[in-house]
C-alpha atoms as a PDB file:
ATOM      1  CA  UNK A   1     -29.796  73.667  28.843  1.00  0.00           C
ATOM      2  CA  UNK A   2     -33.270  72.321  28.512  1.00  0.00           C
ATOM      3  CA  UNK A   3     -36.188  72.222  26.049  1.00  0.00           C
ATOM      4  CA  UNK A   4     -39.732  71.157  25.673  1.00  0.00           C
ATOM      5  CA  UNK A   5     -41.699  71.319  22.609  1.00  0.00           C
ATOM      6  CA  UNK A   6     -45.991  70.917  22.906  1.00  0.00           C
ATOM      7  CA  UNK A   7     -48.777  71.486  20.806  1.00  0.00           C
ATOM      8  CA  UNK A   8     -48.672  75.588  22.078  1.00  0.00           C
ATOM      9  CA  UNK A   9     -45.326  75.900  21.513  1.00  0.00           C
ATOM     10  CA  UNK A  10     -41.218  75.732  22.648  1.00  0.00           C
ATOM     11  CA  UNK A  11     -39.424  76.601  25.766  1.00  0.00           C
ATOM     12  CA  UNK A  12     -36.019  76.687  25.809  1.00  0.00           C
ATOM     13  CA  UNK A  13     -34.237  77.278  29.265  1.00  0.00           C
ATOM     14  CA  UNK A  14     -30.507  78.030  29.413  1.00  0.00           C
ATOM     15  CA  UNK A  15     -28.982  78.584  32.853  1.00  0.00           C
ATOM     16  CA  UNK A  16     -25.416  78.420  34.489  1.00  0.00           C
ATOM     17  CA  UNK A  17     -23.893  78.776  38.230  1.00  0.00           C
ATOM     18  CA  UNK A  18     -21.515  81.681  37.094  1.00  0.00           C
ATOM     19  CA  UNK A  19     -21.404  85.294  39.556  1.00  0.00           C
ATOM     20  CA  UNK A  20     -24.444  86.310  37.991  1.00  0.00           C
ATOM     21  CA  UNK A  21     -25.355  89.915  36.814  1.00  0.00           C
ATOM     22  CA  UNK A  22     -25.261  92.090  39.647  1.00  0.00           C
ATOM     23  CA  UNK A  23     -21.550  91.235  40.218  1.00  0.00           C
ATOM     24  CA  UNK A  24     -20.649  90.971  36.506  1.00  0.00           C
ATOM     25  CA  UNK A  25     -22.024  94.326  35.760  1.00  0.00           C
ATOM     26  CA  UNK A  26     -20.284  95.371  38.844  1.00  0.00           C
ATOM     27  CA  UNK A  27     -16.414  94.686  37.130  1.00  0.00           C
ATOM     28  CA  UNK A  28     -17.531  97.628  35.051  1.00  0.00           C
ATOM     29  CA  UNK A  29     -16.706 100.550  37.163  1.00  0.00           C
ATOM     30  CA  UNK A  30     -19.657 102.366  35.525  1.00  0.00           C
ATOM     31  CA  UNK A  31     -21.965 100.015  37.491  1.00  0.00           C
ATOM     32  CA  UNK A  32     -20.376 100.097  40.499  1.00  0.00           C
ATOM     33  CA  UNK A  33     -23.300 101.180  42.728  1.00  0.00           C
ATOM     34  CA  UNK A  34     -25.765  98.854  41.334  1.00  0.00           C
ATOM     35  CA  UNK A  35     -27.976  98.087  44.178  1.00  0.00           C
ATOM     36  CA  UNK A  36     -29.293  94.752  43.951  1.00  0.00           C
ATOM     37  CA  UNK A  37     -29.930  91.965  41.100  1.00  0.00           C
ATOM     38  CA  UNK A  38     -33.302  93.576  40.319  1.00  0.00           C
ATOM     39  CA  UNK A  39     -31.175  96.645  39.339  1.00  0.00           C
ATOM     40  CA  UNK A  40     -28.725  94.637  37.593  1.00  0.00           C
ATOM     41  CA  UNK A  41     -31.685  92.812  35.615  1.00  0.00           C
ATOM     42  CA  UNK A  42     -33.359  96.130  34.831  1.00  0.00           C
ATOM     43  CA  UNK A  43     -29.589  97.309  33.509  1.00  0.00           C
ATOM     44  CA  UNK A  44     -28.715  94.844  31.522  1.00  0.00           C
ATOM     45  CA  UNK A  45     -32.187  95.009  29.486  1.00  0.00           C
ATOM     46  CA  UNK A  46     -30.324  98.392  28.075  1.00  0.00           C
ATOM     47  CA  UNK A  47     -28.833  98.335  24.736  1.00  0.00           C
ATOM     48  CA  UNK A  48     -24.499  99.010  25.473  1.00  0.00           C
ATOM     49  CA  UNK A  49     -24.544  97.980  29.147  1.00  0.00           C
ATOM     50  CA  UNK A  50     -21.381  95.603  30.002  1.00  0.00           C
ATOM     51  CA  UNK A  51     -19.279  94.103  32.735  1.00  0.00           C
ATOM     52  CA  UNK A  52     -16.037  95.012  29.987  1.00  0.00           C
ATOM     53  CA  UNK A  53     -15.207  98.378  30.405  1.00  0.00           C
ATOM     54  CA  UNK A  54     -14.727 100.764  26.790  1.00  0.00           C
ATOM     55  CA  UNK A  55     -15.742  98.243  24.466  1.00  0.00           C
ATOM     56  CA  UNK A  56     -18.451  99.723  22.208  1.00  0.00           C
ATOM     57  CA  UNK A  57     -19.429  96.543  20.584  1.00  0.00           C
ATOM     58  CA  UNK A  58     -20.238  94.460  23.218  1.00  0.00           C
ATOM     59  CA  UNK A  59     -23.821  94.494  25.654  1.00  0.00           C
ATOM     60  CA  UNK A  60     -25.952  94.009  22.699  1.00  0.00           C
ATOM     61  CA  UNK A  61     -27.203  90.092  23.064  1.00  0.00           C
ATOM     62  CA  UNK A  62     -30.422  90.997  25.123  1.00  0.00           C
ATOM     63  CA  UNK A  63     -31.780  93.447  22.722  1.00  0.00           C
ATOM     64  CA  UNK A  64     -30.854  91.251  19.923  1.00  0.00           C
ATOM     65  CA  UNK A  65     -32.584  88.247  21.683  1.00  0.00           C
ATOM     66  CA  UNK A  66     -35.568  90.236  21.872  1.00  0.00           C
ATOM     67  CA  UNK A  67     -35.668  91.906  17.934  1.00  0.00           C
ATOM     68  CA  UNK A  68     -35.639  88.280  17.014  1.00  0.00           C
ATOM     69  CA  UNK A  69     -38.409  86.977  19.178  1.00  0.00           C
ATOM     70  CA  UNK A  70     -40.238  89.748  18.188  1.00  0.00           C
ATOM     71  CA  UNK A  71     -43.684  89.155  16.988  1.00  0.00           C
ATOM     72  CA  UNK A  72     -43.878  85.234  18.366  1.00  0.00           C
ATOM     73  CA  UNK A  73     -45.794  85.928  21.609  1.00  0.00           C
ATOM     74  CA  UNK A  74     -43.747  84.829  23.784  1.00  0.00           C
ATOM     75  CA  UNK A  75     -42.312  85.007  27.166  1.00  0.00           C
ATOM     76  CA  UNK A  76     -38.823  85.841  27.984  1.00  0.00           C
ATOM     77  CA  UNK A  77     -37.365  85.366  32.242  1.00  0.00           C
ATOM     78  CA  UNK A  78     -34.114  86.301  33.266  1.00  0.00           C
ATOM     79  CA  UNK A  79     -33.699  84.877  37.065  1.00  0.00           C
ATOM     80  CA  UNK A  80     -30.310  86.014  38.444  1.00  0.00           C
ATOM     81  CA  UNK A  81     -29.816  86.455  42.320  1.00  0.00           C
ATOM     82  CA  UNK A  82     -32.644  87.224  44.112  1.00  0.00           C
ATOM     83  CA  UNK A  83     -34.519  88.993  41.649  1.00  0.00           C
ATOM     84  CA  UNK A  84     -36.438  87.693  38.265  1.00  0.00           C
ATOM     85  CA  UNK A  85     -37.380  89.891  35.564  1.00  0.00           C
ATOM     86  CA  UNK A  86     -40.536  88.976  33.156  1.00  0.00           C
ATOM     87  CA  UNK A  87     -40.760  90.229  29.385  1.00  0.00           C
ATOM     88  CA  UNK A  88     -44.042  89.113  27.990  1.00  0.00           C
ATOM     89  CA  UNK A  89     -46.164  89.780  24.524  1.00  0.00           C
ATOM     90  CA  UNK A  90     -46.470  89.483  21.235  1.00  0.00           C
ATOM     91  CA  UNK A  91     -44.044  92.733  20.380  1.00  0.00           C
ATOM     92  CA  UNK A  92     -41.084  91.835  22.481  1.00  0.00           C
ATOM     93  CA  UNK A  93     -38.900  94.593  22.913  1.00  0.00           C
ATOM     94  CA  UNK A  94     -36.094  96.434  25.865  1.00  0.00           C
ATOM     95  CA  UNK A  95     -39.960  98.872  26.666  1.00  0.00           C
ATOM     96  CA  UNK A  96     -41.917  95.642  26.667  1.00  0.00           C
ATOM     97  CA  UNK A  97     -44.535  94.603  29.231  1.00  0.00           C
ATOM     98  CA  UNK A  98     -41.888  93.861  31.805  1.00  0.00           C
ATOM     99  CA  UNK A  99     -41.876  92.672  35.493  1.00  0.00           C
ATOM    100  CA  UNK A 100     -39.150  92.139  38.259  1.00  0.00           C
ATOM    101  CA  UNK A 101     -39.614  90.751  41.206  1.00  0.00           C
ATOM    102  CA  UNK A 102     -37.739  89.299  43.916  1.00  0.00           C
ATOM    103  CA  UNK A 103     -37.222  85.264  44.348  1.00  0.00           C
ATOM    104  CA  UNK A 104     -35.119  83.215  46.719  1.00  0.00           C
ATOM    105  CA  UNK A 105     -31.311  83.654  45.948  1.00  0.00           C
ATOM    106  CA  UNK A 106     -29.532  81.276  42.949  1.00  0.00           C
ATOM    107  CA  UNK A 107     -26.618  81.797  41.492  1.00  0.00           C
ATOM    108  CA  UNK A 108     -25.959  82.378  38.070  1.00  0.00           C
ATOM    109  CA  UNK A 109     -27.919  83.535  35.422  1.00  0.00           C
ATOM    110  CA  UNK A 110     -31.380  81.114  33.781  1.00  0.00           C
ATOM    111  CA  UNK A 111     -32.874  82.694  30.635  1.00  0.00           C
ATOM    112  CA  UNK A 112     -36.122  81.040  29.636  1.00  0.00           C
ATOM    113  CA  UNK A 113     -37.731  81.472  26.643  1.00  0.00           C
ATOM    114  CA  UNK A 114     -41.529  80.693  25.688  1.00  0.00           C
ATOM    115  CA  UNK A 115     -42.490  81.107  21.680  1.00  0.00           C
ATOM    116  CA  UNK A 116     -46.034  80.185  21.674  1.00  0.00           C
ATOM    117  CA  UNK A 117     -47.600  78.661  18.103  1.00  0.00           C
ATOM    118  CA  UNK A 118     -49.768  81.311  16.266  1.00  0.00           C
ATOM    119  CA  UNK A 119     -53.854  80.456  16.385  1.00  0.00           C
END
C-alpha cells in the first residue's frame, strides 16, 4: 500500500502478488472461458461477478468502490496481468468513461485511486 497527498489531491495505490483476476474469476466455473485479463477486468467491473461459486452476497466491492468515489473526479486503475483497465470522471460509475488496454505481464492485482480537490 502506498499514498501521496498534494495540493490537487490523494492517490492511494493498493496492490498484491496474488493469481490475479483472470485466474480467480476462473475458480468460478461460470467464468471458465474468460479469455484474457482484459476480459477478466471488464468482468469483474459487473455488479455479482465472483471467483466463489452460489454466493449471492459476494462480487459487490468494485461497484461499491465506485458509488463512493462518485462525484470526486477521480481516477480509478485496476492493472492485473497483462491488461489495465481505466475508470475516469467526475460521475464514477460500472458505465463510466472506461479504458483497457494491454501492459507488460504482473502478477496480482494494483488498484489505484486518484480523488482530485474540487476548484
Amino acid at each position: 500500500a502506498a499514498y501521496s497527498s498534494h495540493s490537487d489531491g490523494f492517490e492511494f495505490v493498493v496492490a498484491d502478488a496474488g493469481i490475479g483476476v483472470l485466474e480467480s474469476l476462473r475458480q468460478n466455473p461460470q467464468f471458465g472461458d474468460l479469455s484474457d485479463s482484459g476480459a477478466a477486468l471488464c468482468t469483474a467491473m459487473q455488479d455479482g461477478v465472483s471467483s466463489i461459486v452460489n454466493q449471492g452476497n459476494r462480487g459487490y466491492g468494485i461497484g461499491l468502490l465506485f458509488r463512493k468515489l462518485a462525484g470526486h473526479g477521480g481516477d480509478v486503475r485496476f492493472r492485473s496481468g497483462d491488461h489495465a483497465l481505466t475508470v475516469r470522471g467526475n460521475s464514477l460509475s460500472l458505465n463510466g468513461n472506461a479504458e483497457i488496454a494491454q501492459r507488460a505481464a504482473t502478477p496480482g492485482l494494483a488498484v489505484s485511486i486518484l480523488c482530485r480537490r474540487p476548484h
